[in-house]
C-alpha atoms as a PDB file:
ATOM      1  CA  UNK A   1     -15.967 -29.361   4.026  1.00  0.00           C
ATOM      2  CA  UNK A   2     -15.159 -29.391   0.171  1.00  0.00           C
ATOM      3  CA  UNK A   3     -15.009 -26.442  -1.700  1.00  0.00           C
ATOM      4  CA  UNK A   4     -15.415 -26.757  -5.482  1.00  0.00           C
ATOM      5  CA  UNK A   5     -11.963 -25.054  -7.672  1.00  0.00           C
ATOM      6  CA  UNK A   6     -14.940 -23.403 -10.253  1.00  0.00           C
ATOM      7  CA  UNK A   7     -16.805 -21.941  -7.396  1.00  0.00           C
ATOM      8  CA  UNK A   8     -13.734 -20.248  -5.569  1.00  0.00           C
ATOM      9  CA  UNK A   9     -13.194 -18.896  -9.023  1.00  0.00           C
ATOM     10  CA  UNK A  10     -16.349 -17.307  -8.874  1.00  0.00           C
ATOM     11  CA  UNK A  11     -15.607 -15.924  -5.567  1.00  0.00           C
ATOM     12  CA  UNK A  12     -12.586 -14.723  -6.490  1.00  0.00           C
ATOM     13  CA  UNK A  13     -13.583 -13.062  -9.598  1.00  0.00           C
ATOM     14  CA  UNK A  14     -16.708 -11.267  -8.009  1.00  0.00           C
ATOM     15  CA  UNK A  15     -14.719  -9.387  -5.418  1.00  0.00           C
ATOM     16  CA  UNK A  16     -11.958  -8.520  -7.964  1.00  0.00           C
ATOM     17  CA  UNK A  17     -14.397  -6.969 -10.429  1.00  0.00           C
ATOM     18  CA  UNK A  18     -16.660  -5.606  -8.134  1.00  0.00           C
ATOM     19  CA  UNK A  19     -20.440  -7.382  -9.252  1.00  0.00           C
ATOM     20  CA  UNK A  20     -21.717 -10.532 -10.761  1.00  0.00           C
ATOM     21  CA  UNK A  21     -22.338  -9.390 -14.235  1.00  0.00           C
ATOM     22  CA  UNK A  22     -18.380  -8.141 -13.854  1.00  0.00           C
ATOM     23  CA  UNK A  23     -17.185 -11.451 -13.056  1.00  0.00           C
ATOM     24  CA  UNK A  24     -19.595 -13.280 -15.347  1.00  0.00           C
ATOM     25  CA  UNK A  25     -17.665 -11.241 -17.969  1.00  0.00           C
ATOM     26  CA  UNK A  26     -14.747 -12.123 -16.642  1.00  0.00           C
ATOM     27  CA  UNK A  27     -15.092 -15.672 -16.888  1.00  0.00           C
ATOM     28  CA  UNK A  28     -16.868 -15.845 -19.756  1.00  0.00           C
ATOM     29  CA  UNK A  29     -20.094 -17.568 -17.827  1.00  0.00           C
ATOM     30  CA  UNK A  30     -23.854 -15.702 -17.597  1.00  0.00           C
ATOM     31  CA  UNK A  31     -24.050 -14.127 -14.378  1.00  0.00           C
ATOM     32  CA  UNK A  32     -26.964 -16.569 -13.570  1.00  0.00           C
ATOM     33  CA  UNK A  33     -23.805 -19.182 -13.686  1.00  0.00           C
ATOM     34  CA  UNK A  34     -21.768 -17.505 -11.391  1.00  0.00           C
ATOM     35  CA  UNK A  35     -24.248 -16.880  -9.253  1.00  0.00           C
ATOM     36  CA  UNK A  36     -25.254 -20.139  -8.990  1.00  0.00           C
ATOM     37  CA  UNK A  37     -21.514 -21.191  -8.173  1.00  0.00           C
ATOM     38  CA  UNK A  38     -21.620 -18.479  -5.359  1.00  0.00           C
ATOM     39  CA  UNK A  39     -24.760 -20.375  -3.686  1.00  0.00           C
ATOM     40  CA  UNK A  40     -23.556 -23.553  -4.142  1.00  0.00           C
ATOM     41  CA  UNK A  41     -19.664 -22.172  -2.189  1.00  0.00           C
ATOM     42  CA  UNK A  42     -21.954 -20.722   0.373  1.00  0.00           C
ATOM     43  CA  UNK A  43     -23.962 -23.834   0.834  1.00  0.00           C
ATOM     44  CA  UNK A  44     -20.464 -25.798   1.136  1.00  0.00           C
ATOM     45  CA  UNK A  45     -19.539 -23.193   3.512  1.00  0.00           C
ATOM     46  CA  UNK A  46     -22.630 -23.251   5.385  1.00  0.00           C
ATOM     47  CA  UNK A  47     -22.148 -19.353   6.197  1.00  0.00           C
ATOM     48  CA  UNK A  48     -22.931 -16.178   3.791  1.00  0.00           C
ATOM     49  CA  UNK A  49     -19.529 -15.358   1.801  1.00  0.00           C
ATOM     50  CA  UNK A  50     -20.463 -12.348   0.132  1.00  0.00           C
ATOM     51  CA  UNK A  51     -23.274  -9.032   0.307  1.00  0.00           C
ATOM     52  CA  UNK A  52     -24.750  -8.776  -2.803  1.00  0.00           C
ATOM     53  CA  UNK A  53     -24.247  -4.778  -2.863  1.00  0.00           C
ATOM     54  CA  UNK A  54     -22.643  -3.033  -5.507  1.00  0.00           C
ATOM     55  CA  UNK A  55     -19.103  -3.147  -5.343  1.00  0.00           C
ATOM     56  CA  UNK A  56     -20.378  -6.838  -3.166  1.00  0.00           C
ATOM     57  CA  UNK A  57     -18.670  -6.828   0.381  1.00  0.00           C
ATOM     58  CA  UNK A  58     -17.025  -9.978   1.728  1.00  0.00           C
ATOM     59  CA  UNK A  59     -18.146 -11.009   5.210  1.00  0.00           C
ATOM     60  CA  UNK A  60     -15.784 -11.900   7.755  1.00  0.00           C
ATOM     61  CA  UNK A  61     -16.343 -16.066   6.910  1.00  0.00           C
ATOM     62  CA  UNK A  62     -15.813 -14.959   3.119  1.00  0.00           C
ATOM     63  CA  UNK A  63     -12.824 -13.351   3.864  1.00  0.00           C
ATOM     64  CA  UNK A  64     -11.340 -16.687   5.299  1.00  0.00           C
ATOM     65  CA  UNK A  65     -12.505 -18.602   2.050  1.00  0.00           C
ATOM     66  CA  UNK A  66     -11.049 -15.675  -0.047  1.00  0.00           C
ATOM     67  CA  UNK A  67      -7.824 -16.156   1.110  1.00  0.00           C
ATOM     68  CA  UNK A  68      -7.804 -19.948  -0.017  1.00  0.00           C
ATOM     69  CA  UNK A  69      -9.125 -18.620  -3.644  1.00  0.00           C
ATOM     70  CA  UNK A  70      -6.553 -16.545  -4.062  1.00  0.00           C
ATOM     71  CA  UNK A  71      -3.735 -19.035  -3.034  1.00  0.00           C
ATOM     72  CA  UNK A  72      -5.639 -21.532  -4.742  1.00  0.00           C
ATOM     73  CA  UNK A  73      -5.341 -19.089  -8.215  1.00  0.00           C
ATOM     74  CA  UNK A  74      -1.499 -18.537  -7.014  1.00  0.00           C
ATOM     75  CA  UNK A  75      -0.876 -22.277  -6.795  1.00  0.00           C
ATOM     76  CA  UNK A  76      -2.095 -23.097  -9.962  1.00  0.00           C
ATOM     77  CA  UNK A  77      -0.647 -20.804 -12.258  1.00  0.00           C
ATOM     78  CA  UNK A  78       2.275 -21.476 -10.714  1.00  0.00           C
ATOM     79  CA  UNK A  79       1.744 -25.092 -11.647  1.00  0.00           C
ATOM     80  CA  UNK A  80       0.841 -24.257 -15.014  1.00  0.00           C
ATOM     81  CA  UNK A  81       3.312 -22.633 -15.739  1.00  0.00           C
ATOM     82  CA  UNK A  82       6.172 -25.054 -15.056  1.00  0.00           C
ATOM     83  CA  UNK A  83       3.936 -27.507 -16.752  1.00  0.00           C
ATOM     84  CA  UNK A  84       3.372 -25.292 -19.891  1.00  0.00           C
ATOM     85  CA  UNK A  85       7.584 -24.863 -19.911  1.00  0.00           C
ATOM     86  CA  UNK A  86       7.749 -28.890 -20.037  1.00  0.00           C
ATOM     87  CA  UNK A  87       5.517 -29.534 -22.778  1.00  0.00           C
ATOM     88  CA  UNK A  88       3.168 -26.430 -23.532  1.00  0.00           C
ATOM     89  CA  UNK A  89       0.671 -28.530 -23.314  1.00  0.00           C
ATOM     90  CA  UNK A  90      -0.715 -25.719 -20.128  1.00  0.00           C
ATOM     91  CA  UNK A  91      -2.034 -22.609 -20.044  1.00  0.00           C
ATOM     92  CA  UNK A  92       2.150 -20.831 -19.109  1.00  0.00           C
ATOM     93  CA  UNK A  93       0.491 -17.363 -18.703  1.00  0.00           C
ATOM     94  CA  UNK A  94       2.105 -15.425 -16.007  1.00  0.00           C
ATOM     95  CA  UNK A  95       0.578 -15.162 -12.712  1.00  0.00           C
ATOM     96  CA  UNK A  96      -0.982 -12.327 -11.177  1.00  0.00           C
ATOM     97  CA  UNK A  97      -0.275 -11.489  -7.642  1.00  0.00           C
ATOM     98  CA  UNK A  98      -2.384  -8.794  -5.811  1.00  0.00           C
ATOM     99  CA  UNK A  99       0.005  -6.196  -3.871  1.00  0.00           C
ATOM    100  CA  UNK A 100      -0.817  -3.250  -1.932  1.00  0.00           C
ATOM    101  CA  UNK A 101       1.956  -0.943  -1.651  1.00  0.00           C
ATOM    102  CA  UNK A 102       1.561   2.650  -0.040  1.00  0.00           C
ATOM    103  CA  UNK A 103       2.102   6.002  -2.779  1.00  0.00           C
ATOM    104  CA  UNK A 104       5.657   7.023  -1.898  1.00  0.00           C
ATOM    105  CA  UNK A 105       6.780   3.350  -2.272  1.00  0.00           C
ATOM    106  CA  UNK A 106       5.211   2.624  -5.127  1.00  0.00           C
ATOM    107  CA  UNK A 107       7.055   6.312  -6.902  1.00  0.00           C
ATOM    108  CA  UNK A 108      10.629   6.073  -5.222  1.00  0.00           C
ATOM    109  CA  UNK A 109      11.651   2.031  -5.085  1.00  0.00           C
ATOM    110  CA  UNK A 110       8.850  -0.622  -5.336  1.00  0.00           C
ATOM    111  CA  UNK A 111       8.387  -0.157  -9.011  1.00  0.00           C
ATOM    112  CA  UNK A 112      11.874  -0.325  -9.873  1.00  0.00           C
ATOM    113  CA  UNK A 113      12.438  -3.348  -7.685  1.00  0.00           C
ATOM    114  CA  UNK A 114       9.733  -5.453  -9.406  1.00  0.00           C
ATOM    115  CA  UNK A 115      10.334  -4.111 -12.981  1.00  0.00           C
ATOM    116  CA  UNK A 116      12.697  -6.882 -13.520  1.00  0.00           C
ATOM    117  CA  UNK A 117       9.766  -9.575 -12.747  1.00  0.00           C
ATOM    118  CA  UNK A 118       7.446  -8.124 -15.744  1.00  0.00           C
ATOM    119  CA  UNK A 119       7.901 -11.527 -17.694  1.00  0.00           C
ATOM    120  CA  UNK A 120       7.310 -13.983 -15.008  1.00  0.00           C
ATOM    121  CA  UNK A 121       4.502 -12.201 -13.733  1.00  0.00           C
ATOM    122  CA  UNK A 122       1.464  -9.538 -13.429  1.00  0.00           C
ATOM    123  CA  UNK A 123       0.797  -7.209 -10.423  1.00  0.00           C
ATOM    124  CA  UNK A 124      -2.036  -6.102  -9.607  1.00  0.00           C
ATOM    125  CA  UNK A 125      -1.355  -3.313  -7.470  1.00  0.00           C
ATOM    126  CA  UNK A 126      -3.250  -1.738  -5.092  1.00  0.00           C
ATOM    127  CA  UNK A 127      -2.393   1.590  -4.008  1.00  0.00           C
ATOM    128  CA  UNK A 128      -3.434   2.142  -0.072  1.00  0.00           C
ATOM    129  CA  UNK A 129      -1.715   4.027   3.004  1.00  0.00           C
ATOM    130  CA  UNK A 130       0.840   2.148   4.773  1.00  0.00           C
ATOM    131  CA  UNK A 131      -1.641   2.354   7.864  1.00  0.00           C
ATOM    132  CA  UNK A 132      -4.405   0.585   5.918  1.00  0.00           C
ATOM    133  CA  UNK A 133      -2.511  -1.667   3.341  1.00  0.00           C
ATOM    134  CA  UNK A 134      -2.753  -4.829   5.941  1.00  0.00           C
ATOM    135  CA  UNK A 135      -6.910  -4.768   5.848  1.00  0.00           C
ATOM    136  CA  UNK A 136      -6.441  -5.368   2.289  1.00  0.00           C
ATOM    137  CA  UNK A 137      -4.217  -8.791   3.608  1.00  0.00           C
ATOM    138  CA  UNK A 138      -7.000  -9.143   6.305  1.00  0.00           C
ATOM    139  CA  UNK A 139     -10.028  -9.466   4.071  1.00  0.00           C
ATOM    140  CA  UNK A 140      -7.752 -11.569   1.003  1.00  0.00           C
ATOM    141  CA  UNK A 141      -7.889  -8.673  -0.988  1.00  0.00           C
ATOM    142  CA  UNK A 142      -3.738  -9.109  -1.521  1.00  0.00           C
ATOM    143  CA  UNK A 143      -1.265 -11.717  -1.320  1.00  0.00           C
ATOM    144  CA  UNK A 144       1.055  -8.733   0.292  1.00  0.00           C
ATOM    145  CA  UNK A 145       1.739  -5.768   1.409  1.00  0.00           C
ATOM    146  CA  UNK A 146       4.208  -3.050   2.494  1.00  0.00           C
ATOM    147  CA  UNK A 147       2.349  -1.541   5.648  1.00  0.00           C
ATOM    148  CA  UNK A 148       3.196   0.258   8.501  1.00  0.00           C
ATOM    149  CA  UNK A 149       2.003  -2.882  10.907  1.00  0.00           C
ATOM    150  CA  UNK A 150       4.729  -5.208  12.763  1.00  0.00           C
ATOM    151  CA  UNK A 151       2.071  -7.175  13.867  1.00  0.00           C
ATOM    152  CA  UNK A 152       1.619  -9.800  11.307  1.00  0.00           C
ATOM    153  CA  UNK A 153      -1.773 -10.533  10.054  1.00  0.00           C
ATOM    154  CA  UNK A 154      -3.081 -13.908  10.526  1.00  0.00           C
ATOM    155  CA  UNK A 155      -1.478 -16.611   8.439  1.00  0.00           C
ATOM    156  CA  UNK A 156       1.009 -14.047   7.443  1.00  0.00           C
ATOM    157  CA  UNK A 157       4.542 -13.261   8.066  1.00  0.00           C
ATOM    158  CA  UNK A 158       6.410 -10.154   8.806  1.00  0.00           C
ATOM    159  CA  UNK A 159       9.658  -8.848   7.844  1.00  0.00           C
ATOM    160  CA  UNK A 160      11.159  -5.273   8.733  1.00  0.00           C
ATOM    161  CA  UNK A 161      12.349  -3.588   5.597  1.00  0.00           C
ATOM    162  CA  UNK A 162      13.541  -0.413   7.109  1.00  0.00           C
ATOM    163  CA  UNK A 163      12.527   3.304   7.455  1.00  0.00           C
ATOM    164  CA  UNK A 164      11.422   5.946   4.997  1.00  0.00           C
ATOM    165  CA  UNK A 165      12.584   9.331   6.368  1.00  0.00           C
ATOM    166  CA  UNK A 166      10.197  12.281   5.707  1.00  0.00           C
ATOM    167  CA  UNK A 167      11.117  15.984   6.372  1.00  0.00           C
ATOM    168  CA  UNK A 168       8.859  19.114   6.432  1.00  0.00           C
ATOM    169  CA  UNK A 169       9.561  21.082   3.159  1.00  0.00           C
ATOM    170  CA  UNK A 170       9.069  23.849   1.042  1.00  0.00           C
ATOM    171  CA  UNK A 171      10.193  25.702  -1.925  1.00  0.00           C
ATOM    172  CA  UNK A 172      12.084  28.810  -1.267  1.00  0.00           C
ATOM    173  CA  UNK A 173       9.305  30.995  -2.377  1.00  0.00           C
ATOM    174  CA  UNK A 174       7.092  29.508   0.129  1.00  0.00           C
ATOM    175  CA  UNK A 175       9.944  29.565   3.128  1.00  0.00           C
ATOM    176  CA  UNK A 176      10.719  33.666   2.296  1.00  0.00           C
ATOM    177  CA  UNK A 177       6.940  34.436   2.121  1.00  0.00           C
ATOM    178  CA  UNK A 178       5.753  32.252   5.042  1.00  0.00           C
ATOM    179  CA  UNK A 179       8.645  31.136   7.375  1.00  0.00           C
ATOM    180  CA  UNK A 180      11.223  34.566   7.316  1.00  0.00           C
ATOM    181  CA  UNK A 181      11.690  33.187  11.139  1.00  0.00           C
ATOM    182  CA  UNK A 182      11.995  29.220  10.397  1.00  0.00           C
ATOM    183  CA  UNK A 183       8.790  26.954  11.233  1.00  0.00           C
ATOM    184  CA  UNK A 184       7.889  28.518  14.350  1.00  0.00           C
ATOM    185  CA  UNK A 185       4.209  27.640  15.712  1.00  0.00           C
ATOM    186  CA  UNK A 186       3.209  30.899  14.736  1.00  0.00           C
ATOM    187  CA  UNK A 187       4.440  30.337  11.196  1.00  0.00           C
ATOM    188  CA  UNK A 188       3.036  26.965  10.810  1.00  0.00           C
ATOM    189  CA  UNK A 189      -0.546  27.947  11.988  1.00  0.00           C
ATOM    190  CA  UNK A 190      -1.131  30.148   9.037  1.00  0.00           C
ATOM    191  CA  UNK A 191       1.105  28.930   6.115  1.00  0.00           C
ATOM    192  CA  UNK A 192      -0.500  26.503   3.912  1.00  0.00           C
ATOM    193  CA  UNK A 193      -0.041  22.737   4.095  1.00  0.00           C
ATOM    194  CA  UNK A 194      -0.046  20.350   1.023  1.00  0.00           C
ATOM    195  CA  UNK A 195      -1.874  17.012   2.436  1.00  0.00           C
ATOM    196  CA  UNK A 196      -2.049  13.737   0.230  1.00  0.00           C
ATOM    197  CA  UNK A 197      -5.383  12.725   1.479  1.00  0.00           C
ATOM    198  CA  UNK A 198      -7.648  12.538   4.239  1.00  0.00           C
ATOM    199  CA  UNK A 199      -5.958   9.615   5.532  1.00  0.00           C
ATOM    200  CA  UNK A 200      -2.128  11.256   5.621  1.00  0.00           C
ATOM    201  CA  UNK A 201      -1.266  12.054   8.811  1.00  0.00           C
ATOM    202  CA  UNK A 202       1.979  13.366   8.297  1.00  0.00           C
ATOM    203  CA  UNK A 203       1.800  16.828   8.201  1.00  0.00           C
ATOM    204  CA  UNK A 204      -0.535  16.818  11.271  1.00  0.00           C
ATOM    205  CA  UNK A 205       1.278  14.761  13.232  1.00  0.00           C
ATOM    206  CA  UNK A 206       4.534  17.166  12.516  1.00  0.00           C
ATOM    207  CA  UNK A 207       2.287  20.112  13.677  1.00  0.00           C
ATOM    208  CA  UNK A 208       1.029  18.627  16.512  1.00  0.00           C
ATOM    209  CA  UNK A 209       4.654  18.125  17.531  1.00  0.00           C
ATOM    210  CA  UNK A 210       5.531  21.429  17.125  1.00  0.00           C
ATOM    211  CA  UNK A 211       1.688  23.078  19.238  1.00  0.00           C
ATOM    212  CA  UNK A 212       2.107  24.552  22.029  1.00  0.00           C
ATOM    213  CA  UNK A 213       0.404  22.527  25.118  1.00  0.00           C
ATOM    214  CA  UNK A 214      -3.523  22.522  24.111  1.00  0.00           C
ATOM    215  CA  UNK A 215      -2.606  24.447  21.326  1.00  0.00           C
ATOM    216  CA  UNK A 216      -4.056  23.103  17.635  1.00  0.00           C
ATOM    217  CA  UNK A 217      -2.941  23.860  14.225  1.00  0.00           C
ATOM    218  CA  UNK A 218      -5.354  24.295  11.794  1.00  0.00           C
ATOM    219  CA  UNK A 219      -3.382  25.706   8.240  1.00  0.00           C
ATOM    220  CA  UNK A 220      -5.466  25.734   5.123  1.00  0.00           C
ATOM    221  CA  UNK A 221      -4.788  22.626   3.236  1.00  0.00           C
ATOM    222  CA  UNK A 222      -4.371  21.471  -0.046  1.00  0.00           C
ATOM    223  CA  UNK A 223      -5.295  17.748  -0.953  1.00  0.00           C
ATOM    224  CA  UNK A 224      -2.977  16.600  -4.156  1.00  0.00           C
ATOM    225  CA  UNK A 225      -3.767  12.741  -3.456  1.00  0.00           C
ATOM    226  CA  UNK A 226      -0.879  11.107  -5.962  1.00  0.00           C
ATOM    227  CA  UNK A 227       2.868  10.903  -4.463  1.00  0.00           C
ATOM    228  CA  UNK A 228       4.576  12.010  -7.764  1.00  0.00           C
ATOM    229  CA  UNK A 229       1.734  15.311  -8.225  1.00  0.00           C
ATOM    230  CA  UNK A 230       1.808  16.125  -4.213  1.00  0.00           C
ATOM    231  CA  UNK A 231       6.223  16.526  -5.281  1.00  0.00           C
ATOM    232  CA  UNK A 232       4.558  18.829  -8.156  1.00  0.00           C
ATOM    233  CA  UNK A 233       2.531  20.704  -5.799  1.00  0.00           C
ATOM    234  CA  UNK A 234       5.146  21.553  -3.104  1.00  0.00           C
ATOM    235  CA  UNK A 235       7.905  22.073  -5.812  1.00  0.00           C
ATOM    236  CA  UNK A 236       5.319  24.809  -7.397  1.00  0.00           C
ATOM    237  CA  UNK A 237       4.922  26.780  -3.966  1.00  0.00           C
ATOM    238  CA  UNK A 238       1.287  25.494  -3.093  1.00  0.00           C
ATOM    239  CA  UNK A 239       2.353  25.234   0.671  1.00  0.00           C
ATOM    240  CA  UNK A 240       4.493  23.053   2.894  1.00  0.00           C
ATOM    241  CA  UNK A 241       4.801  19.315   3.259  1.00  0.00           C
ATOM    242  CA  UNK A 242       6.381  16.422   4.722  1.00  0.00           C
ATOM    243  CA  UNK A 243       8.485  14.867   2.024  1.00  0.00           C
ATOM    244  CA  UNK A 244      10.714  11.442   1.789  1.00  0.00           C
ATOM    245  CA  UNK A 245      14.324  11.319   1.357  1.00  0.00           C
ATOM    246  CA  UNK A 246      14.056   9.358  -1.602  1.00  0.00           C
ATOM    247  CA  UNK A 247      12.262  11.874  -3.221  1.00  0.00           C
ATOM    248  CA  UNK A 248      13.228  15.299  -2.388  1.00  0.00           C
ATOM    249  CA  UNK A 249      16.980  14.630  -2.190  1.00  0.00           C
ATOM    250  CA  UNK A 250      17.897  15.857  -5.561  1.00  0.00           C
ATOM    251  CA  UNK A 251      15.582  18.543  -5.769  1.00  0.00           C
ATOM    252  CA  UNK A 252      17.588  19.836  -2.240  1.00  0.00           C
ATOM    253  CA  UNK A 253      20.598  19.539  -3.792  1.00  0.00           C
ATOM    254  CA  UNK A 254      19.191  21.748  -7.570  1.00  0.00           C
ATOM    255  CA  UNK A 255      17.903  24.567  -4.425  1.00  0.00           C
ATOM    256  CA  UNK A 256      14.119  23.667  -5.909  1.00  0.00           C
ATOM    257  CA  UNK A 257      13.388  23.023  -2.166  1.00  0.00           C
ATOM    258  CA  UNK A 258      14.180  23.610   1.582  1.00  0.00           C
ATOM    259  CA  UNK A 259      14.189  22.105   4.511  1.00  0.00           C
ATOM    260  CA  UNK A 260      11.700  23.933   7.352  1.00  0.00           C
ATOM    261  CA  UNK A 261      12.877  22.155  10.250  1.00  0.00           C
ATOM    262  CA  UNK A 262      16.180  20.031  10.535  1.00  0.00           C
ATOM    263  CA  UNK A 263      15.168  18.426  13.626  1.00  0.00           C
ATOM    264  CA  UNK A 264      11.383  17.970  12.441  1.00  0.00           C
ATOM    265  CA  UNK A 265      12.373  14.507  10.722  1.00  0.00           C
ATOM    266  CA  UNK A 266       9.695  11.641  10.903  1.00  0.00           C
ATOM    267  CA  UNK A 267      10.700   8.088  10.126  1.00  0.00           C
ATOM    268  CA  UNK A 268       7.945   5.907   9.119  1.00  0.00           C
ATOM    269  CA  UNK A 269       8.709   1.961   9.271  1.00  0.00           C
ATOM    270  CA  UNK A 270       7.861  -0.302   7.068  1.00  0.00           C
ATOM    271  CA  UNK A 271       7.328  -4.272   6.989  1.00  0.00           C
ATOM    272  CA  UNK A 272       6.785  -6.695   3.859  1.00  0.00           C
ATOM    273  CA  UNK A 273       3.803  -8.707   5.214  1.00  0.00           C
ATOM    274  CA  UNK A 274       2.722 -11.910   3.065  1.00  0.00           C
ATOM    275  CA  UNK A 275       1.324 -14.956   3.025  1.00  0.00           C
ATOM    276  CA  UNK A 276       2.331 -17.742   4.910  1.00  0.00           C
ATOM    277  CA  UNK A 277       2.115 -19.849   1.147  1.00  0.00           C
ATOM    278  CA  UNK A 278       5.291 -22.011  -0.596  1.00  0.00           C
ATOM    279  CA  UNK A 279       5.107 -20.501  -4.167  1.00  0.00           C
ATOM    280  CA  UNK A 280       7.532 -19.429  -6.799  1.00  0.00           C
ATOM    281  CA  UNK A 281       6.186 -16.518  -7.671  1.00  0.00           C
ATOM    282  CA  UNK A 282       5.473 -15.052  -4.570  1.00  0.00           C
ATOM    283  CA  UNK A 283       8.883 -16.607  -3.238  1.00  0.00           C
ATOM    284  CA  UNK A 284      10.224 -14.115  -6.029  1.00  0.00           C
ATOM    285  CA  UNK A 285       8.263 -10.973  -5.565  1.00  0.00           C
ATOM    286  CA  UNK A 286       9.546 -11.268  -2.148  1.00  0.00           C
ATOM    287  CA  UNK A 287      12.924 -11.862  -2.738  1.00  0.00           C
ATOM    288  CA  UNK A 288      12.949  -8.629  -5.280  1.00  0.00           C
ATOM    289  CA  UNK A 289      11.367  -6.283  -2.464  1.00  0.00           C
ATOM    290  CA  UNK A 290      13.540  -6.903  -0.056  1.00  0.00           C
ATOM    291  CA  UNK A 291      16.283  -6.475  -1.826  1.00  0.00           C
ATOM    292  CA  UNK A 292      15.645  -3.253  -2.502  1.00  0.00           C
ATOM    293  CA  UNK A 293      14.374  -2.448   0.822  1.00  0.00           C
ATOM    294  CA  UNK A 294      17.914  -3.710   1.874  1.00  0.00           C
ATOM    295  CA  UNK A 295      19.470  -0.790  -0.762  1.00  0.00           C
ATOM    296  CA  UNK A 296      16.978   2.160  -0.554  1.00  0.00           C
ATOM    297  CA  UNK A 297      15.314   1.940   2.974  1.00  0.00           C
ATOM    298  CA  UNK A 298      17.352   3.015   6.089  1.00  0.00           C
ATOM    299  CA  UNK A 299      18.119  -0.162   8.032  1.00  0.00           C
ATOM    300  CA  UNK A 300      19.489   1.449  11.329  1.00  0.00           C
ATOM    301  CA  UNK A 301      17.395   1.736  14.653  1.00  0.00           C
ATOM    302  CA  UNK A 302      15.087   4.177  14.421  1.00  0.00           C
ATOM    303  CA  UNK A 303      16.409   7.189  16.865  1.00  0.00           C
ATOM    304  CA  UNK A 304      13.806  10.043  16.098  1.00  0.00           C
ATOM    305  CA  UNK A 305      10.064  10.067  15.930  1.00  0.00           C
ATOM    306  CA  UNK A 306       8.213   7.243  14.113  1.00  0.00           C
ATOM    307  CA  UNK A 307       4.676   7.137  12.811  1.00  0.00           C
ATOM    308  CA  UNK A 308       3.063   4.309  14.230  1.00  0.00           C
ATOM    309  CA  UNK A 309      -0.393   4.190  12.864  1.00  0.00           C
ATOM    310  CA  UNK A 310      -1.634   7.841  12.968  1.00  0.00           C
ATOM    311  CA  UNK A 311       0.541   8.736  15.798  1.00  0.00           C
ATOM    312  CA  UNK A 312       3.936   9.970  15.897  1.00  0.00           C
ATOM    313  CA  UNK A 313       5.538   9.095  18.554  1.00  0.00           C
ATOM    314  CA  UNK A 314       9.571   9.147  20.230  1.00  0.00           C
ATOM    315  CA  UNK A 315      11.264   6.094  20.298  1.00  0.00           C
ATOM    316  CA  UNK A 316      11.883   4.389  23.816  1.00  0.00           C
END
């Protein structure tokens, strides 16, 4: 089976930018080109690579052949870009490595840990929940990922970088209006919630934790879906929410916020997950996260509740 270097660029540059005419500008080629390349990959392939819907979908054998176009694009501008240092005679543009990184990461310590890398290469970040991040590795969507799975997806590895400690807070406002008594069940059924999205679990999984048997909490919720503006939201009195260490710490300390429950902790683990591929770059961006994991995440054993998926649950 030989697959052609333009045509993987096709495929990679239709999923990135969502439709042929997209990628056609992309690459500088009439869509008729590219998707004449795309035929011609499938036809190598001998299986349908992509639906032709609008953003296109990858099918599960395109997802396989994704993954070598994007190690194939890694490869080569890696390549490049030694070459272009020897001689300049090639194209020494940085290259740019897909990541998905959940929110809070991406506010409190993955940006600052990759800020350093800005002249040896791009990120293209994409911004998912730590329980969803490793799809994005599934279908060759991303070179990486921080995510919430140990399991390592295949042809990737896995490495722990440590635990993220969330707490249920609230500003005092909020606490002296809502919780005179502390975060009883009663308390929490009625007082509003500040959610990040339909996919944060979080808060729920706190309140489930804190029902009585058969019992369900249902507060009214707010949905502020952006890690630094969901800070804003609870900061400002909007209702409750669970908040990481690494970003409510200092507003503790100023009295801008307080603490509902100290017990009601719920550490969610996280793993770098990459590809299995031998390349400078990635060898870097790699080196740089964990680094900072090493620093800013809590490396101890996990002794409270953890978020596994959508679940919390106790620690054996």
């Amino acid at each position: 089976m030989q697959f052609n270097l333009d045509q993987l660029r096709a495929l990679s540059a239709t999923v990135s930018e969502g439709t042929l005419e997209a990628a056609a500008r992309a690459l500088n080629l009439t869509p008729s080109a590219v998707s004449q390349r795309l035929r011609a990959l499938e036809a190598a392939a001998g299986q349908v690579l992509l639906v032709r819907s609008k953003p296109v979908r990858v099918t599960p054998p395109g997802e396989a052949v994704l993954r070598l176009a994007r190690q194939v694009d890694v490869l080569l501008a890696d390549t490049a870009r030694e070459l272009g240092g020897t001689d300049g005679a090639a194209d020494s543009r940085p290259p740019t490595l897909p990541v998905a990184v959940n929110a809070d990461s991406l506010t409190t310590w993955v940006l600052p840990a990759v800020a350093p890398l800005a002249d040896s290469l791009c990120l293209d970040l994409y911004r998912e929940d730590q329980t969803r991040t490793s799809a994005l590795l599934r279908d060759g969507t991303v070179v990486a990922a921080v995510t919430a799975d140990a399991e390592p997806v295949p042809g990737c590895s896995s490495t722990r970088l440590g635990a993220m400690r969330y707490r249920p807070m609230a500003a005092p406002a909020v606490v002296e209006r809502w919780f005179p008594d502390g975060a009883t069940a009663t308390a929490l059924a009625t007082a509003p919630v500040v959610v990040f999205d339909r996919a944060d679990d979080l808060q729920y999984g706190y309140l489930r934790s804190r029902a009585r048997r058969g019992a369900r909490l249902e507060p009214p919720a707010h949905h502020v879906p952006s890690s630094a503006d969901y800070l804003t939201a609870v900061l400002l009195g909007m209702g409750w929410g669970m908040l990481p260490d690494l970003q409510s710490e200092r507003h503790v300390r100023a009295g801008e916020l307080v603490e509902l429950d100290p017990r009601g902790h719920v550490d969610v683990v996280l793993y770098w997950q990459q590809w299995k591929l031998r390349s400078p770059s990635l060898d870097r961006l790699t080196e740089a996260i964990l680094a900072a994991a090493r620093e800013r995440l809590d490396q101890r054993p996990v002794p409270g509740p953890v978020l596994i998926g959508h679940r919390p649950i106790a620690t054996p």
